[in-house]
N, C-alpha and C. Protein backbone atom coordinates (compact mmCIF):
# COMPACT_ATOMS: atom_id res chain seq x y z
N UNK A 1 58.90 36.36 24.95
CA UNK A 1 58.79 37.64 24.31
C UNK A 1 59.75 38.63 24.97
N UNK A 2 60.47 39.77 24.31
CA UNK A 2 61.58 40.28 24.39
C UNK A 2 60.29 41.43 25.25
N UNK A 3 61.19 42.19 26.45
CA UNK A 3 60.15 43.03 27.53
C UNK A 3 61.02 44.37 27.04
N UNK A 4 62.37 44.17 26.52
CA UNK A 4 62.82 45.45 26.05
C UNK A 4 62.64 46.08 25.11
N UNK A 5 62.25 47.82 25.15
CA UNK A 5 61.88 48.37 24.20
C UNK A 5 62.99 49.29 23.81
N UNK A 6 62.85 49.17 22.49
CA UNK A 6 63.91 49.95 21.46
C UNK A 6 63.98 51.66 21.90
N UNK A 7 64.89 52.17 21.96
CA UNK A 7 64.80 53.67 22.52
C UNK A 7 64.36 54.75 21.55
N UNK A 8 63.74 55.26 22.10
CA UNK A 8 63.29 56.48 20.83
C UNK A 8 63.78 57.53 20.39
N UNK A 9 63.86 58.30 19.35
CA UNK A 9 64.83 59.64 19.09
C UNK A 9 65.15 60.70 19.87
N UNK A 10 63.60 60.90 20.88
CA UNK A 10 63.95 61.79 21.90
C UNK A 10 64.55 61.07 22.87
N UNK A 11 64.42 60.01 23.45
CA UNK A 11 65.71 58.98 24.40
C UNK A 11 67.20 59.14 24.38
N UNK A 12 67.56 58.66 22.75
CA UNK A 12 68.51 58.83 22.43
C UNK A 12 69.40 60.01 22.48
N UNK A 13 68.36 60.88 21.75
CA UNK A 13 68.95 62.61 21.90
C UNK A 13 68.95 63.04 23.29
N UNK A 14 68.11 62.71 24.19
CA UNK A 14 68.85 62.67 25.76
C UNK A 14 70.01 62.18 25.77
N UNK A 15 69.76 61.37 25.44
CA UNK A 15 71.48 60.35 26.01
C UNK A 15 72.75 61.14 25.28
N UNK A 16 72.41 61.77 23.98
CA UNK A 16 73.56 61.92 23.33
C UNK A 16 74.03 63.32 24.26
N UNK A 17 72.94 64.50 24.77
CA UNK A 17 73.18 65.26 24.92
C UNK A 17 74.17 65.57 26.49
N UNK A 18 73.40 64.60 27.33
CA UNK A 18 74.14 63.80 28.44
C UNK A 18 75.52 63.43 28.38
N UNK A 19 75.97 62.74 27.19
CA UNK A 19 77.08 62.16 26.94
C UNK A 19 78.40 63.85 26.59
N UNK A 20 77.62 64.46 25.73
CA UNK A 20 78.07 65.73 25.31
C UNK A 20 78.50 66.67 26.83
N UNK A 21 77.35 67.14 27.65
CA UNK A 21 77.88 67.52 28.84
C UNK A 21 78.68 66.91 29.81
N UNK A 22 78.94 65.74 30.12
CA UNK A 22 79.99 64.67 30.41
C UNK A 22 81.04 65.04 29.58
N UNK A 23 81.39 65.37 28.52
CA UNK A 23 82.59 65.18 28.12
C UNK A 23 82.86 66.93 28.25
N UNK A 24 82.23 67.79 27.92
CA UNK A 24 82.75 68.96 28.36
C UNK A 24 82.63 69.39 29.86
N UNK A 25 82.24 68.73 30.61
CA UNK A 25 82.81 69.02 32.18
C UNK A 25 83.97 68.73 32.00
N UNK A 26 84.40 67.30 31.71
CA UNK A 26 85.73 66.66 31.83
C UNK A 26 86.85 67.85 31.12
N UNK A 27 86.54 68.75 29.58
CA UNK A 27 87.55 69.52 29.00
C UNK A 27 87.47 70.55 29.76
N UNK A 28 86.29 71.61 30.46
CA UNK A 28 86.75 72.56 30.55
C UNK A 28 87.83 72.72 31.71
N UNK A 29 87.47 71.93 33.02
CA UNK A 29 88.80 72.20 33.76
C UNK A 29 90.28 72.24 32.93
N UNK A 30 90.72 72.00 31.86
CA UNK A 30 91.80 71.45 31.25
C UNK A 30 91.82 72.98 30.36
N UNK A 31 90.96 73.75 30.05
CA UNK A 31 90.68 74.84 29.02
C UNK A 31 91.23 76.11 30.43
N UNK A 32 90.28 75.83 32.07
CA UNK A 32 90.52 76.65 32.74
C UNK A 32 92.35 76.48 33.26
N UNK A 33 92.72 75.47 33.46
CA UNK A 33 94.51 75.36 33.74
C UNK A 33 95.08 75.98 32.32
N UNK A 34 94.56 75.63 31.10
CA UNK A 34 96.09 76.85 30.36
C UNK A 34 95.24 77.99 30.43
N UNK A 35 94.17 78.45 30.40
CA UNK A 35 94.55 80.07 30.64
C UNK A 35 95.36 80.21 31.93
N UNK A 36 94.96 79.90 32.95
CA UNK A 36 95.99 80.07 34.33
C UNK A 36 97.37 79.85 33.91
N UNK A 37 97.71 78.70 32.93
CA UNK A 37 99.75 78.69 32.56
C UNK A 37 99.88 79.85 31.59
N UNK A 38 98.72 80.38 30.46
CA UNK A 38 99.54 81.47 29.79
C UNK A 38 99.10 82.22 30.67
N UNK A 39 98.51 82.61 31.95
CA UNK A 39 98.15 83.98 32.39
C UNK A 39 99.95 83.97 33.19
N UNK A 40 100.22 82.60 33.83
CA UNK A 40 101.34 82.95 34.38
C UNK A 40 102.55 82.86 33.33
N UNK A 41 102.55 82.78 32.25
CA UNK A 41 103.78 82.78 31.22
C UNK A 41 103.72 84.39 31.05
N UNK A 42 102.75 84.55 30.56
CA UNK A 42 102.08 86.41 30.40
C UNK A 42 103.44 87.00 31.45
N UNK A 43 102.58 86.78 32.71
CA UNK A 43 103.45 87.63 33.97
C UNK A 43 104.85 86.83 34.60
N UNK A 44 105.31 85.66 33.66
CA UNK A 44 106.37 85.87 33.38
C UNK A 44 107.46 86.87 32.79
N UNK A 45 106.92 86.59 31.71
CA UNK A 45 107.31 87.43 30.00
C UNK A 45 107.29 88.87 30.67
N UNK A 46 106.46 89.44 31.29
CA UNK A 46 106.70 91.06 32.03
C UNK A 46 107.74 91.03 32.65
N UNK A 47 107.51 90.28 33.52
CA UNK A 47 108.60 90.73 34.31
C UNK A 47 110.54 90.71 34.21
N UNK A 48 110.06 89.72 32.84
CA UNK A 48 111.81 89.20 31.73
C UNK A 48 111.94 90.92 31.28
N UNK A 49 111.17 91.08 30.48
CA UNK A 49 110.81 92.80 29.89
C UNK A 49 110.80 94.10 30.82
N UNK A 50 110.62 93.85 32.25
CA UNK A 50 110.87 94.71 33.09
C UNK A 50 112.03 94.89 33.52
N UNK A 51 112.71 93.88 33.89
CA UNK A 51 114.53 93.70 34.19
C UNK A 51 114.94 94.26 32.84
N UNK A 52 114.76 93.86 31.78
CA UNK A 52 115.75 94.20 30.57
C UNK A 52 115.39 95.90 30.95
N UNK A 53 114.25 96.04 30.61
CA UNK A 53 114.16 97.71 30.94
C UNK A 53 115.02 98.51 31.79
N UNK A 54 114.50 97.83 33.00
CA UNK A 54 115.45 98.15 33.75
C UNK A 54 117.22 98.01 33.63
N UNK A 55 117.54 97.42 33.53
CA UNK A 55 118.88 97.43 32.77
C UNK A 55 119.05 98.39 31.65
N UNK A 56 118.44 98.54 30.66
CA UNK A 56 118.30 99.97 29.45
C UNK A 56 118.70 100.93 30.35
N UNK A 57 118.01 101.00 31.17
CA UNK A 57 117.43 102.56 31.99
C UNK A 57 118.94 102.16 32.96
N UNK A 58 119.64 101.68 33.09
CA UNK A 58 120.64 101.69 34.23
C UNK A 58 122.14 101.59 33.59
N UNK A 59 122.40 101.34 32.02
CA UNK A 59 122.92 101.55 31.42
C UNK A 59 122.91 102.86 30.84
N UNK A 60 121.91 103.85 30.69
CA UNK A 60 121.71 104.51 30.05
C UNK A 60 122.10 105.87 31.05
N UNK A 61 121.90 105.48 32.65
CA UNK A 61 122.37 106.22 33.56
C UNK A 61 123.52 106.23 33.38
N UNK A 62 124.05 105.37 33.12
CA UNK A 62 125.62 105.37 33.19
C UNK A 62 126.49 105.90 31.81
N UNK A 63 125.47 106.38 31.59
CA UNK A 63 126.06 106.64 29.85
C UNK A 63 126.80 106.34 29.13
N UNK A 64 126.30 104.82 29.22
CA UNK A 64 126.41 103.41 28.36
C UNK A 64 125.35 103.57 27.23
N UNK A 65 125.45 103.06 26.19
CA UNK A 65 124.66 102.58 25.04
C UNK A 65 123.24 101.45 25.69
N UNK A 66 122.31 101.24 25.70
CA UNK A 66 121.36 100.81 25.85
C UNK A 66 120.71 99.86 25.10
N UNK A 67 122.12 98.95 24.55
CA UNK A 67 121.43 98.27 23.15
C UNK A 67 121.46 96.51 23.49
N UNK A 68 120.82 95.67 22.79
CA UNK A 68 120.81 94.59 22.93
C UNK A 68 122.11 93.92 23.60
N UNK A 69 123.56 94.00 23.25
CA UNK A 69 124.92 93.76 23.11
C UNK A 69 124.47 93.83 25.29
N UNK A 70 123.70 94.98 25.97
CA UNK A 70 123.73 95.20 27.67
C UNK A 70 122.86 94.18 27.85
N UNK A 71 122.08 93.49 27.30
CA UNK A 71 120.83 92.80 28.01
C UNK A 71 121.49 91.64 28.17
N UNK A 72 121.27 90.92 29.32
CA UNK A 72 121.57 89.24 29.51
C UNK A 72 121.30 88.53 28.27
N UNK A 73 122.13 87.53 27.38
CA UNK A 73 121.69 86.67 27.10
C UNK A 73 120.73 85.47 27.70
N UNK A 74 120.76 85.15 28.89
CA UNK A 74 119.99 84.76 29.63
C UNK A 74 118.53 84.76 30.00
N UNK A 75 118.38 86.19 29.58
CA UNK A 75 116.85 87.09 29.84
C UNK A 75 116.50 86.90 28.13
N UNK A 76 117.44 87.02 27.08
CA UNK A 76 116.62 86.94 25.86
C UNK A 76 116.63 85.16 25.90
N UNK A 77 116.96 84.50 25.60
CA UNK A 77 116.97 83.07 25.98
C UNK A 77 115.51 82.96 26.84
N UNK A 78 115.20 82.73 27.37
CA UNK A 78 114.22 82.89 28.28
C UNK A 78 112.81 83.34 27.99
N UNK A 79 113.18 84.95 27.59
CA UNK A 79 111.89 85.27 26.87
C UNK A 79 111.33 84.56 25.42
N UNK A 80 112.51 83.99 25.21
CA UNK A 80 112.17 83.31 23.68
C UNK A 80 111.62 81.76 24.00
N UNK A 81 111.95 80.91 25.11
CA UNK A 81 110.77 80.41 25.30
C UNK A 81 109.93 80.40 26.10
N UNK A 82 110.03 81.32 26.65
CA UNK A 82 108.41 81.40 27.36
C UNK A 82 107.55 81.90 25.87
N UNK A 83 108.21 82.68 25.17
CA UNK A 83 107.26 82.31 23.75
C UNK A 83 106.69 81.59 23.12
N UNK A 84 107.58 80.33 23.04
CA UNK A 84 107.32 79.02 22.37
C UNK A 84 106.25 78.31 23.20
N UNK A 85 106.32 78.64 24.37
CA UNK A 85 105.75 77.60 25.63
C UNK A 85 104.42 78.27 25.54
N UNK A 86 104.19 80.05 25.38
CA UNK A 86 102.99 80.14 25.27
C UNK A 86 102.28 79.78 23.97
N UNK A 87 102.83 79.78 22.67
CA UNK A 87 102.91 79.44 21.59
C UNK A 87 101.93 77.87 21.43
N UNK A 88 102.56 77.36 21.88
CA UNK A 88 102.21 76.12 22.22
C UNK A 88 101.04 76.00 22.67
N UNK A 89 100.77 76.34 23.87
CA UNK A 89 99.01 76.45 25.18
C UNK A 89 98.25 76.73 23.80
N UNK A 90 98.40 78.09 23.53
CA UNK A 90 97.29 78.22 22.71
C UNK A 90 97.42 77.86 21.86
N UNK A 91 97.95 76.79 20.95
CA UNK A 91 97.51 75.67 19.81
C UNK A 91 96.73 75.02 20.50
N UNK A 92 97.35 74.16 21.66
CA UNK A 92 96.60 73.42 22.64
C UNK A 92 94.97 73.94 22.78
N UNK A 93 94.80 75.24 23.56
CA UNK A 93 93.89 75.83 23.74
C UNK A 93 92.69 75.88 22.60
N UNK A 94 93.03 75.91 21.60
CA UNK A 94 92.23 76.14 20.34
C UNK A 94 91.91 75.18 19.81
N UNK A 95 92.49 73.73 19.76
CA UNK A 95 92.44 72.17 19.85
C UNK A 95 90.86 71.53 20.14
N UNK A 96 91.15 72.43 21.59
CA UNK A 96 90.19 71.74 22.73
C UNK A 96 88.84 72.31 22.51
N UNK A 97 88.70 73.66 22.03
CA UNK A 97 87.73 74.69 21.73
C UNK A 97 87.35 74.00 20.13
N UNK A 98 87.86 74.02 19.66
CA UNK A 98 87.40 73.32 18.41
C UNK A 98 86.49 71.82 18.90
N UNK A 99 87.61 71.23 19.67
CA UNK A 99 86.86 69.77 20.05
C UNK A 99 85.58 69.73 20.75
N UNK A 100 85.08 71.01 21.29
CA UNK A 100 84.32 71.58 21.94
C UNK A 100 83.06 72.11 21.20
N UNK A 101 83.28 72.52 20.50
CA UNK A 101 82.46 73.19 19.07
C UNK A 101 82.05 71.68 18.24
N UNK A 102 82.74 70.70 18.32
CA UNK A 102 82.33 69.48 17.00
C UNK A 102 81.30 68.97 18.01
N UNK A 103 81.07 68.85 19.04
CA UNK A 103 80.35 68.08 19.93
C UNK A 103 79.30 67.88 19.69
């Protein structure tokens, strides 16, 4: 005679719920690293926007024109992808939050 007994709905629904917190321990560290990469893309992106400023404002001392034509290509290059790059996290970010929500 078989000594094992079949598991019951409240068993199961333990187990499932078990299984559920197991898998969101495992995402949220992964949810807490991109806010930390867009928090540091963020205070990237300032500080690309602070130099250009600064440059406006040091052109403008010099009574130079203050227009795109003074800013580094380099610095717009740059800010355009740290755009994409944050662009990106949060698709990522919203992925995981969704995958988070179906659970």
């Amino acid at each position: 005679m078989d000594t094992k007994t079949t598991p019951t709905a409240a068993e199961l629904k333990l187990k499932e719920l078990e299984l559920k917190r197991q898998i969101a321990s495992e995402v949220n560290p992964s949810l807490k690293d991109i806010k930390t990469i867009k928090r540091r893309i963020s205070n990237l992106k300032s500080k690309v926007l602070i130099q250009d400023i600064d440059k406006a404002i040091i052109y403008e001392n010099k009574k130079e024109l203050a227009n795109p034509d003074n800013v580094d290509s380099d610095d717009r290059n740059v800010l355009s992808d740290l755009v994409k790059i944050e662009e990106y996290f949060n698709k990522l970010e919203s992925k995981i939050q969704i995958r988070l929500s179906n659970l």
